[in-house]
Protein backbone atom coordinates (compact mmCIF):
# COMPACT_ATOMS: atom_id res chain seq x y z
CA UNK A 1 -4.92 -0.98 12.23
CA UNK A 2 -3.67 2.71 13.22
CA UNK A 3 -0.49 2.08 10.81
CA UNK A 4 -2.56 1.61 7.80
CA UNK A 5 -4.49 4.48 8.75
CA UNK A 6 -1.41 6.23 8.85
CA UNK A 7 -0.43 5.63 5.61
CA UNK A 8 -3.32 6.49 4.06
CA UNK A 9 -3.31 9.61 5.98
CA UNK A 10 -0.20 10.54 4.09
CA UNK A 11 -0.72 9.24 0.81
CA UNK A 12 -3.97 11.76 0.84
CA UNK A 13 -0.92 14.34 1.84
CA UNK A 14 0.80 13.81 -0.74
CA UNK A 15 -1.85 14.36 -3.33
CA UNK A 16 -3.35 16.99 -1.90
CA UNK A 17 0.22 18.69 -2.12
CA UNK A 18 0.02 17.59 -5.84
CA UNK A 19 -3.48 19.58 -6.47
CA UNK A 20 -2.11 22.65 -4.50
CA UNK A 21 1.16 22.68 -6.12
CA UNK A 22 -0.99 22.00 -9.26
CA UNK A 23 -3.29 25.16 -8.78
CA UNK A 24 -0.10 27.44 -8.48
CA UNK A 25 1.57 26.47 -11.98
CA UNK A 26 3.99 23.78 -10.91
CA UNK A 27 4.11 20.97 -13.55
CA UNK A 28 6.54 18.05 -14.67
CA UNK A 29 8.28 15.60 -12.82
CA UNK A 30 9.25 18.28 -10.28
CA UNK A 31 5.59 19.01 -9.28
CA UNK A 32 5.95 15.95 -7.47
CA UNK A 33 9.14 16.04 -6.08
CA UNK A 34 7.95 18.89 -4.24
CA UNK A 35 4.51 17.26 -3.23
CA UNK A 36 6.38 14.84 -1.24
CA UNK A 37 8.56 17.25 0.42
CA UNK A 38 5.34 19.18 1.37
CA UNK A 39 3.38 15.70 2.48
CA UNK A 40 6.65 14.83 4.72
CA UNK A 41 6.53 18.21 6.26
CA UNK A 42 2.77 18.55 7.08
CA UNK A 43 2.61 15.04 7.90
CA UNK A 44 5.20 15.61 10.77
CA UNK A 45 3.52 18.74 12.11
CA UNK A 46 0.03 17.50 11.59
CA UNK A 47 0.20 13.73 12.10
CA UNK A 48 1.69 13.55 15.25
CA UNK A 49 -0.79 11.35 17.15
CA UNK A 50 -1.53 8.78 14.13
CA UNK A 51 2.54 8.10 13.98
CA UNK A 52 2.21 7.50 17.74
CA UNK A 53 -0.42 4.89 17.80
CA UNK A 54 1.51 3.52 14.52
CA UNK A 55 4.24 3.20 16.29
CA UNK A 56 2.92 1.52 19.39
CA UNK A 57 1.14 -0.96 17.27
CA UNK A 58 4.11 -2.01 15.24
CA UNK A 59 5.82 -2.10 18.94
CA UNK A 60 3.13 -4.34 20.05
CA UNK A 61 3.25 -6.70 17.51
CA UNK A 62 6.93 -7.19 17.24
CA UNK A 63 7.01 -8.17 21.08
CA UNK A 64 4.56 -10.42 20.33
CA UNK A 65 6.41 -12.33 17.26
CA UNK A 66 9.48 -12.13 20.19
CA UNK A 67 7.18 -14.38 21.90
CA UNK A 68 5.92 -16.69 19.52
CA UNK A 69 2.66 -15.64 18.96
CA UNK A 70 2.56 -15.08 14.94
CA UNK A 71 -1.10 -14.45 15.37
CA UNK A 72 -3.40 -11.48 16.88
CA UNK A 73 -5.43 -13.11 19.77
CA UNK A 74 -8.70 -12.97 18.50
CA UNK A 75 -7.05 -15.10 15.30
CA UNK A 76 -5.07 -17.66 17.88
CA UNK A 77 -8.69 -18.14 20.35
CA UNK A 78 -10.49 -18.71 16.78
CA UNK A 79 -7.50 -21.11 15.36
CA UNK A 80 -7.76 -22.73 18.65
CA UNK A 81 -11.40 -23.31 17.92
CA UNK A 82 -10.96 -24.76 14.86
CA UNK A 83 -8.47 -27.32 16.01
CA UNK A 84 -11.01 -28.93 18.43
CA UNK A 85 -14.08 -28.72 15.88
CA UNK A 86 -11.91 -30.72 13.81
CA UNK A 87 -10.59 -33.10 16.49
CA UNK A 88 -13.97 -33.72 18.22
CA UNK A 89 -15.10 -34.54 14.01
CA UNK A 90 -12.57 -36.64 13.90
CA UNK A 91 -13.36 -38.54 16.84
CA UNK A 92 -16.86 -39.05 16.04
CA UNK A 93 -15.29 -40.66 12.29
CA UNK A 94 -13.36 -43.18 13.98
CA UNK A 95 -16.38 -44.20 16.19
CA UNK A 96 -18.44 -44.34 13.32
CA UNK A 97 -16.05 -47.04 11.49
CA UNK A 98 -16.32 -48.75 14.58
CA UNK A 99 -12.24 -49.39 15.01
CA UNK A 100 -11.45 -51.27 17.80
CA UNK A 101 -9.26 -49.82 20.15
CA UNK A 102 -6.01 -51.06 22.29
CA UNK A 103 -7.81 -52.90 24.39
CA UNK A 104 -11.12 -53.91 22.52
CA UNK A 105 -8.39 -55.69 20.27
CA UNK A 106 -6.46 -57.53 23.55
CA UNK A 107 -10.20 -58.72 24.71
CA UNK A 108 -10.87 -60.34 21.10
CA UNK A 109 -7.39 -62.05 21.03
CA UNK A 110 -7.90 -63.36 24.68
CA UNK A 111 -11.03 -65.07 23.54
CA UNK A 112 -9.89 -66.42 20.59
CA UNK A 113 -7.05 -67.62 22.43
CA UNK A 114 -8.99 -69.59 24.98
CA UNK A 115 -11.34 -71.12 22.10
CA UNK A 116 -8.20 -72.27 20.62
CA UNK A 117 -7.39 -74.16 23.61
């Protein structure tokens, strides 16, 4: 996922900024004030590419909630999977109690019916 690469990408920025800033004497709650500012700026010089791909992934992925996919594909073809594993499991349980079906159950009462008789 480029946007969490992204992100970590800057974190590391930032404290790298903080062990520079360190090194020169800065100290105190200001030390990091100015580690940020320095992370933002290198990050937008240096970073360039990474924001791009971040950006076309989080593009991606909104059109895709747009369409109703909530999913990445691979997840959706695997979740799809699943489903039918569990239907065809299901299947084979109900033939396994032996239930009679729709029309199993009309044959029965027509015999029945005709023994009655």
């Amino acid at each position: 996922m480029p946007f969490v690469l992204y992100s970590a990408y800057r974190i590391a920025l930032v404290f790298i900024s903080v062990i520079v800033l360190y090194q020169f004497g800065m100290r105190g709650w200001l030390l990091w004030v100015w580690a940020v500012v320095l992370a933002l700026l290198i990050s937008y010089a240096v970073l360039g590419r990474p924001r791009e791909q971040a950006s076309q992934y989080l593009a991606q992925r909104r059109q895709r909630r747009k369409a109703g996919h909530r999913f990445s594909e691979k997840d959706e073809s695997y979740f799809a999977e699943e489903d039918e594993a569990i239907e065809r499991s299901a299947t084979i349980e109900l033939a396994k109690q032996d239930v009679p079906t729709k029309d199993a159950a009309e044959g029965l009462g027509g015999e029945e019916q005709a023994e009655a008789e």
